[in-house]
N, C-alpha and C. Protein backbone atom coordinates (compact mmCIF):
# COMPACT_ATOMS: atom_id res chain seq x y z
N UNK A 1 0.85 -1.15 0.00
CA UNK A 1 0.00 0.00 0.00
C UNK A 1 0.91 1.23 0.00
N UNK A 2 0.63 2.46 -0.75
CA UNK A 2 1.34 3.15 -0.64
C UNK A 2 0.72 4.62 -0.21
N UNK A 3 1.55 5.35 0.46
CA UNK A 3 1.11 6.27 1.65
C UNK A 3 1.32 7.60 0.93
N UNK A 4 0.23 8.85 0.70
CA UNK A 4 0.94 10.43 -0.06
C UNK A 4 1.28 11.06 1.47
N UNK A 5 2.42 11.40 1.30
CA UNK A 5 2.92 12.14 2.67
C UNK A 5 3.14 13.60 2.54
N UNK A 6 3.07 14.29 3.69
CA UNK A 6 2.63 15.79 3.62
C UNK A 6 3.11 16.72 2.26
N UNK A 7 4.70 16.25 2.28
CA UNK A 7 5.45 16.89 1.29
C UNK A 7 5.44 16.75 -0.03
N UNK A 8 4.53 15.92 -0.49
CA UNK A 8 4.35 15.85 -1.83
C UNK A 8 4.92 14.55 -2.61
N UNK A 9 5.65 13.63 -1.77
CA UNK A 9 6.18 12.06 -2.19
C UNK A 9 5.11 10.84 -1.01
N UNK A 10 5.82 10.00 -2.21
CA UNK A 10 5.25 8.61 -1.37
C UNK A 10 6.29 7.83 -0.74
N UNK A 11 5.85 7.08 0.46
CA UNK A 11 6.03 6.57 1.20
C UNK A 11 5.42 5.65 0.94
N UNK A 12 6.29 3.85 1.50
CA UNK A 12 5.73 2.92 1.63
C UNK A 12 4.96 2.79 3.08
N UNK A 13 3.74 2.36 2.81
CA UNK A 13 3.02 2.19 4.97
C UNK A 13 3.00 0.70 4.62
N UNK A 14 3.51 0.25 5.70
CA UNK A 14 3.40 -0.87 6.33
C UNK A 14 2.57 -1.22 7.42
N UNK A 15 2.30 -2.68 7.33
CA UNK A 15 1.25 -3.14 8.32
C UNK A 15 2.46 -3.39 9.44
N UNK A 16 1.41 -3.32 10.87
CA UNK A 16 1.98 -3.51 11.48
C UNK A 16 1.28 -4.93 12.44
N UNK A 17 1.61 -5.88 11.80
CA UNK A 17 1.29 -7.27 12.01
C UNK A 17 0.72 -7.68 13.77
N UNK A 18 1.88 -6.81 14.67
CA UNK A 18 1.75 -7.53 16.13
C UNK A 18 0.73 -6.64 16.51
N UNK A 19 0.18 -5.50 15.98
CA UNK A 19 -0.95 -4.89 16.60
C UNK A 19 -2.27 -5.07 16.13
N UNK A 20 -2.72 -6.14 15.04
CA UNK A 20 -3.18 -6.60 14.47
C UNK A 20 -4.67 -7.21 15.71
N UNK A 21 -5.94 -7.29 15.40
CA UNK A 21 -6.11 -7.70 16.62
C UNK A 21 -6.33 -9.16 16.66
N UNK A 22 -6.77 -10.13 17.88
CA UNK A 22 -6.76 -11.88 17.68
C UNK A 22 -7.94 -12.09 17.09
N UNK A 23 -8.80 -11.44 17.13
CA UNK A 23 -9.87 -12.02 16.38
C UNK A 23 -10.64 -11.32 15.30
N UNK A 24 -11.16 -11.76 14.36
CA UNK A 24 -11.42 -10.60 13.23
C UNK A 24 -12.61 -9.74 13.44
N UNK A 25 -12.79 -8.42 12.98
CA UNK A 25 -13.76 -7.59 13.60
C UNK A 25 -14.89 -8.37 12.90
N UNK A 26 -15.52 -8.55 11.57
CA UNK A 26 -16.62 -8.86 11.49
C UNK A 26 -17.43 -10.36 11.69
N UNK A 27 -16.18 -11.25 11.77
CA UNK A 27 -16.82 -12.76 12.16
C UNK A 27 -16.61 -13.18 13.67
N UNK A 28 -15.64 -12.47 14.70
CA UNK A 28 -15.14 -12.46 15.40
C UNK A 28 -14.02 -13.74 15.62
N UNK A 29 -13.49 -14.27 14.64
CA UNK A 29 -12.75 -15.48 14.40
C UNK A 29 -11.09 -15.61 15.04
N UNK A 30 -10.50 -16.41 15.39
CA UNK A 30 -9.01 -15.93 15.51
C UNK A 30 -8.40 -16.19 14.27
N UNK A 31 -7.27 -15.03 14.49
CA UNK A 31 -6.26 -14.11 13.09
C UNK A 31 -4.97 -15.06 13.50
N UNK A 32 -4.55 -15.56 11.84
CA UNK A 32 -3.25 -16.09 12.36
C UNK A 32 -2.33 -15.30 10.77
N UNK A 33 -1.20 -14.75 11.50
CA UNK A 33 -0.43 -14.50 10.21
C UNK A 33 0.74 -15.24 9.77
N UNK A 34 0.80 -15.35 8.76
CA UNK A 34 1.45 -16.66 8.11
C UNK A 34 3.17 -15.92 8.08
N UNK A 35 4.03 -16.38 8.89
CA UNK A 35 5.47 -16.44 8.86
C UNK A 35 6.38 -17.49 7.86
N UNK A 36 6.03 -18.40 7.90
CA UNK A 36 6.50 -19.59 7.09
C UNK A 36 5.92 -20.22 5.83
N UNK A 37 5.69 -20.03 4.57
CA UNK A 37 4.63 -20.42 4.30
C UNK A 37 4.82 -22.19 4.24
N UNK A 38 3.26 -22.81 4.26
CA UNK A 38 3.87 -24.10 3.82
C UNK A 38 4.79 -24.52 2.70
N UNK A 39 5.78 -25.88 2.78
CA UNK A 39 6.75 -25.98 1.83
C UNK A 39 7.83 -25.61 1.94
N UNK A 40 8.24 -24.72 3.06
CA UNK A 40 9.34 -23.84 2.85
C UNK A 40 10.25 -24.33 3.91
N UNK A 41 11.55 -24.27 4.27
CA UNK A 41 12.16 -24.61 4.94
C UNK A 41 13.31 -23.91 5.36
N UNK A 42 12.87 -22.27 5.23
CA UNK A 42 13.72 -21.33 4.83
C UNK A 42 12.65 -20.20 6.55
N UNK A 43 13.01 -20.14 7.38
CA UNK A 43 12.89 -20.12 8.87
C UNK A 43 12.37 -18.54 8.73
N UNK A 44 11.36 -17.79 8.87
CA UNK A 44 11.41 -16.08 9.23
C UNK A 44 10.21 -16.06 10.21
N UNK A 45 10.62 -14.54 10.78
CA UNK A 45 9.80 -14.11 11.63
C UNK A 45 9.51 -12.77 11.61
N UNK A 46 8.03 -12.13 12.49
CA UNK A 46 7.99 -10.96 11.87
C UNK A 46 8.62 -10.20 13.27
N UNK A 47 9.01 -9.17 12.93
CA UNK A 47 9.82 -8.29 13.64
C UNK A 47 8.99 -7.01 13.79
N UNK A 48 8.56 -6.71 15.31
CA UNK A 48 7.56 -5.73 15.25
C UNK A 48 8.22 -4.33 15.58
N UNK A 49 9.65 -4.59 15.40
CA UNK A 49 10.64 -3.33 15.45
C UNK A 49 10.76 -2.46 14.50
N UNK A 50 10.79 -3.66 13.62
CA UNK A 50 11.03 -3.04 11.68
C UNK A 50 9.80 -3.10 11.10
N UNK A 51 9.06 -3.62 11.46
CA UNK A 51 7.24 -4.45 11.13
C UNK A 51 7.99 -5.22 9.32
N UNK A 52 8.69 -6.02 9.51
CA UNK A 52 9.32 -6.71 8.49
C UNK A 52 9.39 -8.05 8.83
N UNK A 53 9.44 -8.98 7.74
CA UNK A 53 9.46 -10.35 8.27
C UNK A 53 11.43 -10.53 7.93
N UNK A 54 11.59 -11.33 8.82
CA UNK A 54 13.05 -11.54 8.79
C UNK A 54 13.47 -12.67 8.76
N UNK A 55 14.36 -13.34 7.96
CA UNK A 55 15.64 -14.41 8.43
C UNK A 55 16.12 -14.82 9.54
N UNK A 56 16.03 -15.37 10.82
CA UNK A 56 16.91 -15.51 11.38
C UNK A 56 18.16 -15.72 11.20
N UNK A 57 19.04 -15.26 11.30
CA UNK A 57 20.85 -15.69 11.10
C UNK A 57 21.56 -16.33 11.97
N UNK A 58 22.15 -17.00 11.69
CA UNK A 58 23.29 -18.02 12.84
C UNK A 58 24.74 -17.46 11.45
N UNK A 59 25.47 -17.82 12.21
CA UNK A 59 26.81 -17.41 11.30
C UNK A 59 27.03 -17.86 9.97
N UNK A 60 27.50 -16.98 9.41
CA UNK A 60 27.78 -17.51 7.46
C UNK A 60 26.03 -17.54 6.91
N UNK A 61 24.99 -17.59 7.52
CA UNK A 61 23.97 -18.09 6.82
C UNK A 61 22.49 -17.68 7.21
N UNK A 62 21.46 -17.61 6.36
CA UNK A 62 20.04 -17.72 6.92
C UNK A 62 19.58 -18.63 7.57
N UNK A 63 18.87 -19.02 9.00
CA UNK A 63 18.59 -20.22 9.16
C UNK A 63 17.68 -20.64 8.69
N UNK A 64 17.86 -22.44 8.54
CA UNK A 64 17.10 -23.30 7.59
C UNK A 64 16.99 -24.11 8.52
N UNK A 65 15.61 -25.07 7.99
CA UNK A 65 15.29 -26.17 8.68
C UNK A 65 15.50 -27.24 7.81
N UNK A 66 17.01 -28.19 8.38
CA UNK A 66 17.36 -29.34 8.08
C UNK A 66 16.24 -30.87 8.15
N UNK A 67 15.68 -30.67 7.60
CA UNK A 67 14.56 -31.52 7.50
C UNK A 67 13.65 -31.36 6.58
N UNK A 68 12.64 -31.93 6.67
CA UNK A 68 11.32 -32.00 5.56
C UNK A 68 10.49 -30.60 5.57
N UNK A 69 10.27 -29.75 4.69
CA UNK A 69 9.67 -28.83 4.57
C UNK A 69 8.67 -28.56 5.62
N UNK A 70 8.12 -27.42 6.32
CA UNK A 70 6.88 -27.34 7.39
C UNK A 70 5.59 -27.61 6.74
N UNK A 71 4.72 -28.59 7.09
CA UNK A 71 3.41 -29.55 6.89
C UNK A 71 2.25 -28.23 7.05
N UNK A 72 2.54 -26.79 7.09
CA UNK A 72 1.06 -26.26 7.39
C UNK A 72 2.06 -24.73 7.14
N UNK A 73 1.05 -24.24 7.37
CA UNK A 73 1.48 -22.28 7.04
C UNK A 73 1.95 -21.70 8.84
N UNK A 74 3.22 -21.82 9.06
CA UNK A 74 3.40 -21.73 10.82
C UNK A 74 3.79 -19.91 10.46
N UNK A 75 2.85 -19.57 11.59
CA UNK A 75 2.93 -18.07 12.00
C UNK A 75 2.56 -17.96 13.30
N UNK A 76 1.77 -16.83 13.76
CA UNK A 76 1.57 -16.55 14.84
C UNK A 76 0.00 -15.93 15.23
N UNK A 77 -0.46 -15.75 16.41
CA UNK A 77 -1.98 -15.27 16.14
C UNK A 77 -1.32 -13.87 17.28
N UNK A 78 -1.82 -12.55 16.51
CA UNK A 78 -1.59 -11.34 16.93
C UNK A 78 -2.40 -11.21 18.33
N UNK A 79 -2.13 -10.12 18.64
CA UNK A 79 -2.90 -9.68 20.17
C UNK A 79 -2.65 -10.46 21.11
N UNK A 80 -1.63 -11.26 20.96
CA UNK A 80 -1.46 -12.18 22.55
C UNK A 80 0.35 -12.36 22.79
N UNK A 81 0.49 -12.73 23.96
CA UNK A 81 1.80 -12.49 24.29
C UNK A 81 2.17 -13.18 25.37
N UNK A 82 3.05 -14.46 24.85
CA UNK A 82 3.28 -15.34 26.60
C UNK A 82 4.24 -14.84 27.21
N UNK A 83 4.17 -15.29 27.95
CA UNK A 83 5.20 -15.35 29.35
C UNK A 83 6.49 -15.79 28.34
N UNK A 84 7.58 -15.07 28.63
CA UNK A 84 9.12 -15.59 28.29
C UNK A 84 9.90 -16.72 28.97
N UNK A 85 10.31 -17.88 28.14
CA UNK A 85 10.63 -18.52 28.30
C UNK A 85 12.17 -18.68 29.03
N UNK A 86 12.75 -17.21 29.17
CA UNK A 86 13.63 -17.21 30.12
C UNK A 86 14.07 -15.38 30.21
N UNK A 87 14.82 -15.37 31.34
CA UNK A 87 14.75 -13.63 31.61
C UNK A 87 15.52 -12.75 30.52
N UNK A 88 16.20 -13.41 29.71
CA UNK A 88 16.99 -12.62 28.23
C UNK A 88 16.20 -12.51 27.13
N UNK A 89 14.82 -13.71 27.22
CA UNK A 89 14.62 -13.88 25.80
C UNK A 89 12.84 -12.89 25.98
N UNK A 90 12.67 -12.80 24.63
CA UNK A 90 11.19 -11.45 24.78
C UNK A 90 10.20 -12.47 24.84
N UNK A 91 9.29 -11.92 25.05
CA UNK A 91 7.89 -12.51 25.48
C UNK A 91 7.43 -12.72 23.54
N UNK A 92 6.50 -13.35 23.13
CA UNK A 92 6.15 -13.89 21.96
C UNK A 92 4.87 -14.15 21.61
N UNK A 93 4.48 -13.95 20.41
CA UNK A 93 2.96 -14.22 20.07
C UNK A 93 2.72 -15.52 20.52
N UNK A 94 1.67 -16.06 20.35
CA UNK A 94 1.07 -17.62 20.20
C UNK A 94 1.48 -18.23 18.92
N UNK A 95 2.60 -19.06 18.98
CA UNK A 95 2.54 -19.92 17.62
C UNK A 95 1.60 -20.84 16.98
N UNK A 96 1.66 -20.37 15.41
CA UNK A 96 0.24 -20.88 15.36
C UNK A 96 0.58 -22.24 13.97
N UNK A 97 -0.37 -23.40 13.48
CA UNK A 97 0.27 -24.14 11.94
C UNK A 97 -1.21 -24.23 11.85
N UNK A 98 -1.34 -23.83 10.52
CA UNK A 98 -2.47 -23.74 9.35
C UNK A 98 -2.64 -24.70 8.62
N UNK A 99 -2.94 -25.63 8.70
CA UNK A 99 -3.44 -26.42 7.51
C UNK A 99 -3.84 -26.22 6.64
N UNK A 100 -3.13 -25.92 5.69
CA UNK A 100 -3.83 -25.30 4.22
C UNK A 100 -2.50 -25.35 3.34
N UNK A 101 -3.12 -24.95 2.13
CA UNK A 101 -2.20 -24.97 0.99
C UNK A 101 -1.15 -23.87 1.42
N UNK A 102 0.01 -23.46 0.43
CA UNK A 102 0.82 -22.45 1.04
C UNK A 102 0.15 -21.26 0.89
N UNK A 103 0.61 -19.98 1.76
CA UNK A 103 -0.28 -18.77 1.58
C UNK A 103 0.98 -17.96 2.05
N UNK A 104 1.56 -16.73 1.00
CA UNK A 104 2.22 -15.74 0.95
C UNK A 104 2.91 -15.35 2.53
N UNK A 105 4.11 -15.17 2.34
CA UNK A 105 4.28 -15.07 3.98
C UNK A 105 3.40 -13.24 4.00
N UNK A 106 2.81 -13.27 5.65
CA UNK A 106 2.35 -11.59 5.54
C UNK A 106 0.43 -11.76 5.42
N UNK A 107 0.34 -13.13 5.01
CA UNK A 107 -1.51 -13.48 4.74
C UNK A 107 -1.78 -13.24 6.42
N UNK A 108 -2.94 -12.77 6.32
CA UNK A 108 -3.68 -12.64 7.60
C UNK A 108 -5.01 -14.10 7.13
N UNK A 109 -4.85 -15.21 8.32
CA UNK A 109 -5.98 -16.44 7.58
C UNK A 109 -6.83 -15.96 9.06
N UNK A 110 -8.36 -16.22 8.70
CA UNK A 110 -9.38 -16.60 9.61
C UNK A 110 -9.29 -18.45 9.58
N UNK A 111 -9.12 -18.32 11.36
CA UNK A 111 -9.00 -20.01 11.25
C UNK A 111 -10.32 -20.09 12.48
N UNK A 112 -9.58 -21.79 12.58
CA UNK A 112 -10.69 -22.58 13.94
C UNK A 112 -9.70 -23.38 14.29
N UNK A 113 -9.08 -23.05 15.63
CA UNK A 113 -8.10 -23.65 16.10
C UNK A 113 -8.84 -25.15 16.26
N UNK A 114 -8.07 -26.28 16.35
CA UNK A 114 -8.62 -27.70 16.49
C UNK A 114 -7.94 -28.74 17.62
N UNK A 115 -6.82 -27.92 17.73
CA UNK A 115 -5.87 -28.31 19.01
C UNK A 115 -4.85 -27.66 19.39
N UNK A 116 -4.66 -28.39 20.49
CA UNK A 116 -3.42 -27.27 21.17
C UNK A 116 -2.01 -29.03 21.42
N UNK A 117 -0.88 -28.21 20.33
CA UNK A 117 0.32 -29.24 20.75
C UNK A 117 1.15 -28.87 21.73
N UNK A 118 1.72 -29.28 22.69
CA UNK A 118 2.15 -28.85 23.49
C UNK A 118 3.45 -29.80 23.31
N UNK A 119 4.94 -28.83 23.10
CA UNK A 119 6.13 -29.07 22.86
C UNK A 119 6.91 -28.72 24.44
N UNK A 120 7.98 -29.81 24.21
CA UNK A 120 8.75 -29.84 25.11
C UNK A 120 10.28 -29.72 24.56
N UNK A 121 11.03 -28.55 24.55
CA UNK A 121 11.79 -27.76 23.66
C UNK A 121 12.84 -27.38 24.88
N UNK A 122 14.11 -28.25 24.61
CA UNK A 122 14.95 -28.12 25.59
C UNK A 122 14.31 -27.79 26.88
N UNK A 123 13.49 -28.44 27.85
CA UNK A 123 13.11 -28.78 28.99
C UNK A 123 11.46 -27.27 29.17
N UNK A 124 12.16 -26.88 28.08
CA UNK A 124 11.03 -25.50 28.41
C UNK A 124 9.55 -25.92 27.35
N UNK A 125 8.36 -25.78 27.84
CA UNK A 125 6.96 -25.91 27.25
C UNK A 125 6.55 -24.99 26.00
N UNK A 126 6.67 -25.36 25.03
CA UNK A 126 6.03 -24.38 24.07
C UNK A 126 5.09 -24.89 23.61
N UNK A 127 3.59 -24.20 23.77
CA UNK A 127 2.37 -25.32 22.94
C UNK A 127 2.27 -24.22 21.74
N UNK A 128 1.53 -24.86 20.61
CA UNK A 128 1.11 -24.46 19.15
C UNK A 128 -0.14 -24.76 19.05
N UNK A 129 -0.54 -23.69 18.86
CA UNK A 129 -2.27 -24.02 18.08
C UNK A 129 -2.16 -24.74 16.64
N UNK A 130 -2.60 -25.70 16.56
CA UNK A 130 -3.25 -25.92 14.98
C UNK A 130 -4.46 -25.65 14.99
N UNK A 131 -4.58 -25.43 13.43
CA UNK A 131 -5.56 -24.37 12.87
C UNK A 131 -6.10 -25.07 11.82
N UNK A 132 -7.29 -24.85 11.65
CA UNK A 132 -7.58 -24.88 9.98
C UNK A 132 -8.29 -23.53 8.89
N UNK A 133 -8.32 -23.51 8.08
CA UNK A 133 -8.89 -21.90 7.55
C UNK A 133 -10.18 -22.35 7.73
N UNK A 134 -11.14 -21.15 8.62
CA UNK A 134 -12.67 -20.83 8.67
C UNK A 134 -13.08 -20.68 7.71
N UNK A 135 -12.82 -20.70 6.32
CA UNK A 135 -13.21 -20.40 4.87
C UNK A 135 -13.27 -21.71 4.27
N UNK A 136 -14.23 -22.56 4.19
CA UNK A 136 -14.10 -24.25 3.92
C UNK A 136 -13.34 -23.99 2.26
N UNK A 137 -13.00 -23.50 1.57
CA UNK A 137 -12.57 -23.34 0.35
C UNK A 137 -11.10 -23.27 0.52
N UNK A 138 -10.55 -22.64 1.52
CA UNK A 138 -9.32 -23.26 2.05
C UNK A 138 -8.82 -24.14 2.39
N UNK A 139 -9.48 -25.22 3.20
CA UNK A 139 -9.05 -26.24 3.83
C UNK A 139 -9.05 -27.44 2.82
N UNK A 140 -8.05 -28.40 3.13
CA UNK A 140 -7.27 -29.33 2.83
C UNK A 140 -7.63 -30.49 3.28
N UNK A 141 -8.26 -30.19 4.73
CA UNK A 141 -8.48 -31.66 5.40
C UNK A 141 -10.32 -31.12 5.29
N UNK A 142 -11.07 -31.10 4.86
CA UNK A 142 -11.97 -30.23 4.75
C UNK A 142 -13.04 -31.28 5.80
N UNK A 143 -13.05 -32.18 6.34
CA UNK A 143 -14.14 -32.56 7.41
C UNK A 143 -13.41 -32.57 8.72
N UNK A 144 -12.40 -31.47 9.17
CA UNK A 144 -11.69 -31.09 10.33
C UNK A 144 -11.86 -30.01 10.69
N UNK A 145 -12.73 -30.06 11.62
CA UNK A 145 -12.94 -28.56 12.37
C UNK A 145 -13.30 -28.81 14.31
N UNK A 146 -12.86 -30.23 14.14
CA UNK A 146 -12.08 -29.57 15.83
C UNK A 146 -11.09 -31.02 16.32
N UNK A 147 -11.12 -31.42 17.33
CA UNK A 147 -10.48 -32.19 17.47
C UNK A 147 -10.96 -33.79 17.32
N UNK A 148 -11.94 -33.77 17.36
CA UNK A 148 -12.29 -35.38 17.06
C UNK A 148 -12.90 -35.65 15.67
N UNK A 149 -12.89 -34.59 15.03
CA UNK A 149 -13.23 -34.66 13.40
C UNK A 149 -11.73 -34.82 12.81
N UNK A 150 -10.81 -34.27 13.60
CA UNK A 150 -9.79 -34.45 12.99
C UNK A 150 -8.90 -36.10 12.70
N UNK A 151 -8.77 -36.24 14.45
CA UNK A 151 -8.83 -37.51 14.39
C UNK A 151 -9.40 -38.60 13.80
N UNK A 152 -10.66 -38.59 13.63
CA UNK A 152 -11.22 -39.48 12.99
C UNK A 152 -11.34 -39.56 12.02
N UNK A 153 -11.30 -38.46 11.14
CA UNK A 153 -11.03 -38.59 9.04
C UNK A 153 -9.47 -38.19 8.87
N UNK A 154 -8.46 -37.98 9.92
CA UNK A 154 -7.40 -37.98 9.56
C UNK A 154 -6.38 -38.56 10.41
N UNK A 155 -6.23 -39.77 10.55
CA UNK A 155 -5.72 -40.38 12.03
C UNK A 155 -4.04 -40.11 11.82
N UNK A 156 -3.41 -39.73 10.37
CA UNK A 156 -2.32 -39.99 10.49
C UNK A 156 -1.68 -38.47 10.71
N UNK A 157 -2.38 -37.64 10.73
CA UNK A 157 -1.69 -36.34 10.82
C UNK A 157 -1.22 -35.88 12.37
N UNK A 158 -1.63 -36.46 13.30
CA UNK A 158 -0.86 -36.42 14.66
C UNK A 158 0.36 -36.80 14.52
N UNK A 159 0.35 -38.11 14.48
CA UNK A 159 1.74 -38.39 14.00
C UNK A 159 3.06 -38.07 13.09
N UNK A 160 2.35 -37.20 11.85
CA UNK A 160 3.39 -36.52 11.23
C UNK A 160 3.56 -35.55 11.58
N UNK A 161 2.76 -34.47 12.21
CA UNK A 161 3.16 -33.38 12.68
C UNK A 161 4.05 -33.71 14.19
N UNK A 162 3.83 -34.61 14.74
CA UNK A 162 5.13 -34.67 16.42
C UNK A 162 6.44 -35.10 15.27
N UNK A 163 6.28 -36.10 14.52
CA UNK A 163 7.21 -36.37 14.14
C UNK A 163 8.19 -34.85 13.14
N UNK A 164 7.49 -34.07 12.53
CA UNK A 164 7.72 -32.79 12.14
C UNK A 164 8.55 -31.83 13.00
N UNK A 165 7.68 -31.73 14.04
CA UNK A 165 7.94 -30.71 15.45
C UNK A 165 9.18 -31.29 16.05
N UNK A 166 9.10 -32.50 16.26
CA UNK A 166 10.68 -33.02 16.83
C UNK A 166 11.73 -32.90 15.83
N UNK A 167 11.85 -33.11 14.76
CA UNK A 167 12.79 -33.12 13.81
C UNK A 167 13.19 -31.92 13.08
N UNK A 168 12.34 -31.29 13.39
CA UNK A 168 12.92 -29.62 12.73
C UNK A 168 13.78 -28.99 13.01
N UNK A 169 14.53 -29.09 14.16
CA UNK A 169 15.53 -28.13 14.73
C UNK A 169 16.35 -29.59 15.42
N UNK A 170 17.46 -29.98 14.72
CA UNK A 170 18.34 -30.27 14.99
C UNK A 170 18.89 -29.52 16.57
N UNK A 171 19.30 -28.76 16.47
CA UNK A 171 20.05 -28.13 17.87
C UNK A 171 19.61 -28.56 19.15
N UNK A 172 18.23 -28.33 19.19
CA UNK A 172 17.35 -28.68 20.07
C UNK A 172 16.91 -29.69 20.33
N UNK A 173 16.40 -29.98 21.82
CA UNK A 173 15.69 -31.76 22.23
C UNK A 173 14.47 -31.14 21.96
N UNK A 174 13.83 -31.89 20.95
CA UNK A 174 12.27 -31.54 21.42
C UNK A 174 11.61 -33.52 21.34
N UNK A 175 10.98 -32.86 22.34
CA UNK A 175 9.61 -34.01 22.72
C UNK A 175 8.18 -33.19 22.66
N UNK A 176 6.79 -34.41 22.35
CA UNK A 176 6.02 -34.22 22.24
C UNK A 176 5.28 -34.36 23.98
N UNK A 177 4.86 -33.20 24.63
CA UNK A 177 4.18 -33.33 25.76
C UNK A 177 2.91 -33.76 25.98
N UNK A 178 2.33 -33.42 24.81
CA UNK A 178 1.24 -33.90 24.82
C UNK A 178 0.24 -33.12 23.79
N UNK A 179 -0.95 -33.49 23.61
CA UNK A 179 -1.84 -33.07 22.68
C UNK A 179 -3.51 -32.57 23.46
N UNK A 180 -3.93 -31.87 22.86
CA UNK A 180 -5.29 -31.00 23.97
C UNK A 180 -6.33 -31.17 22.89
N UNK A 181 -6.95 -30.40 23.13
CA UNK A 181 -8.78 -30.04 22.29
C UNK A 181 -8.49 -29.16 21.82
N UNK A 182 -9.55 -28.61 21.03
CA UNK A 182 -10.35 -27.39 20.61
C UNK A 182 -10.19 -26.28 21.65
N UNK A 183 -10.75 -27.04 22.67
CA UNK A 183 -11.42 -26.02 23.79
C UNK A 183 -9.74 -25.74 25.18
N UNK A 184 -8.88 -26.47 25.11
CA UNK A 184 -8.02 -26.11 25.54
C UNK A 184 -7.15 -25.25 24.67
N UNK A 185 -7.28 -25.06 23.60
CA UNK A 185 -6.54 -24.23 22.34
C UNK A 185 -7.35 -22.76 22.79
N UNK A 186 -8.22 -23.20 22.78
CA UNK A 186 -9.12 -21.61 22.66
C UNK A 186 -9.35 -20.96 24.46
N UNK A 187 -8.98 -21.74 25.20
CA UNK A 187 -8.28 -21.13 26.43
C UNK A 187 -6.84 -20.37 26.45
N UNK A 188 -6.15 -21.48 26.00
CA UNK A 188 -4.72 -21.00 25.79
C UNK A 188 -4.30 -19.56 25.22
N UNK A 189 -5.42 -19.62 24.18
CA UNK A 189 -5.59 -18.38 23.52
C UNK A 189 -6.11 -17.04 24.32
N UNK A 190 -7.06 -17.10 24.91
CA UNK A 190 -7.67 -16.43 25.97
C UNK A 190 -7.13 -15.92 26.93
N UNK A 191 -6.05 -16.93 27.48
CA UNK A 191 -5.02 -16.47 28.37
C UNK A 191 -4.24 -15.56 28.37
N UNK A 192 -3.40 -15.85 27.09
CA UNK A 192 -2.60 -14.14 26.81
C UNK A 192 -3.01 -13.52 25.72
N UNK A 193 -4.16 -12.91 25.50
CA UNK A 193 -4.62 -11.90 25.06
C UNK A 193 -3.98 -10.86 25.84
N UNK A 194 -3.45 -9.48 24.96
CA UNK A 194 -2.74 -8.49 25.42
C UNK A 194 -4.02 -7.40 25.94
């Protein structure tokens, strides 16, 4: 989008993603914005400093995920903010994985969270909402819209996604802690709303 500024030039305006709100004004749905798109294995995040999506860097390089491409569109759902996982590191949206085809990093999706994964990431808890798009023309697994629809027309996708989540980051121990509902996703969510 481009901005006419007082002096007579343009300016690029940028969204500013983390102020974005969690749920959408006219359906009241939760907002997830797509950081990763599916397929990709090429690691960014959005940066609400620069309001830019970024690379992470480790030395010589962009970081990448040594493994099988990410199984869903992983971003984040705006307006919420956990607790930091230790006193150096910043507090963080809700991570979120979309089930859906790939979608532009920067897409704002209306979803229906369907569970809450709960990762065990070098001894520290990180859970992830999965999602599916509220727009049935999106969805992929299209008779999944909470947790026991999922399971039951898709029994094998638990399993590829722990197996996903553990194997993505080399560096790190991750284990699967466990797996929740619908309705523990949409608490979780509730919780850190900013």
């Amino acid at each position: 989008m481009l901005l006419l500024t007082g002096v007579g030039g343009l300016t690029a305006c940028r969204t500013d993603y983390a102020d974005l709100p969690t749920f959408s004004a006219e359906r009241k749905l939760v907002q997830v914005v797509v950081e990763m798109p599916a397929g990709s294995n090429h690691e960014q995040q959005y940066n609400p400093g620069t309001q830019q999506f970024e690379l992470p860097q480790k030395p010589g390089a962009n970081e990448l995920i040594e493994f099988l491409p990410v199984p869903g569109n992983l971003g984040f759902i705006p307006g919420t903010q956990t607790a930091p996982i230790s006193p150096q590191a910043p507090a963080d949206p809700i991570p979120a994985l979309v089930l859906a085809e790939s979608q532009p990093v920067g897409t704002v999706l209306e979803v229906i969270p369907v569970a809450l994964l709960v990762l065990d990431v070098n001894s520290n808890l990180e859970p992830v909402v999965l999602a599916v798009p509220a727009r049935p023309a999106q969805r992929i697994l299209p008779d999944a819209t909470d947790w026991v629809s999922l399971n039951r027309h898709y029994p094998g996708v638990r399993q590829s996604l722990s197996l996903w989540f553990q194997h993505r980051n080399s560096a790190a121990e991750t284990r699967i802690a466990g797996w929740q509902d619908e309705k523990a996703a949409d608490q979780y969510i509730r919780r850190w709303l900013r």
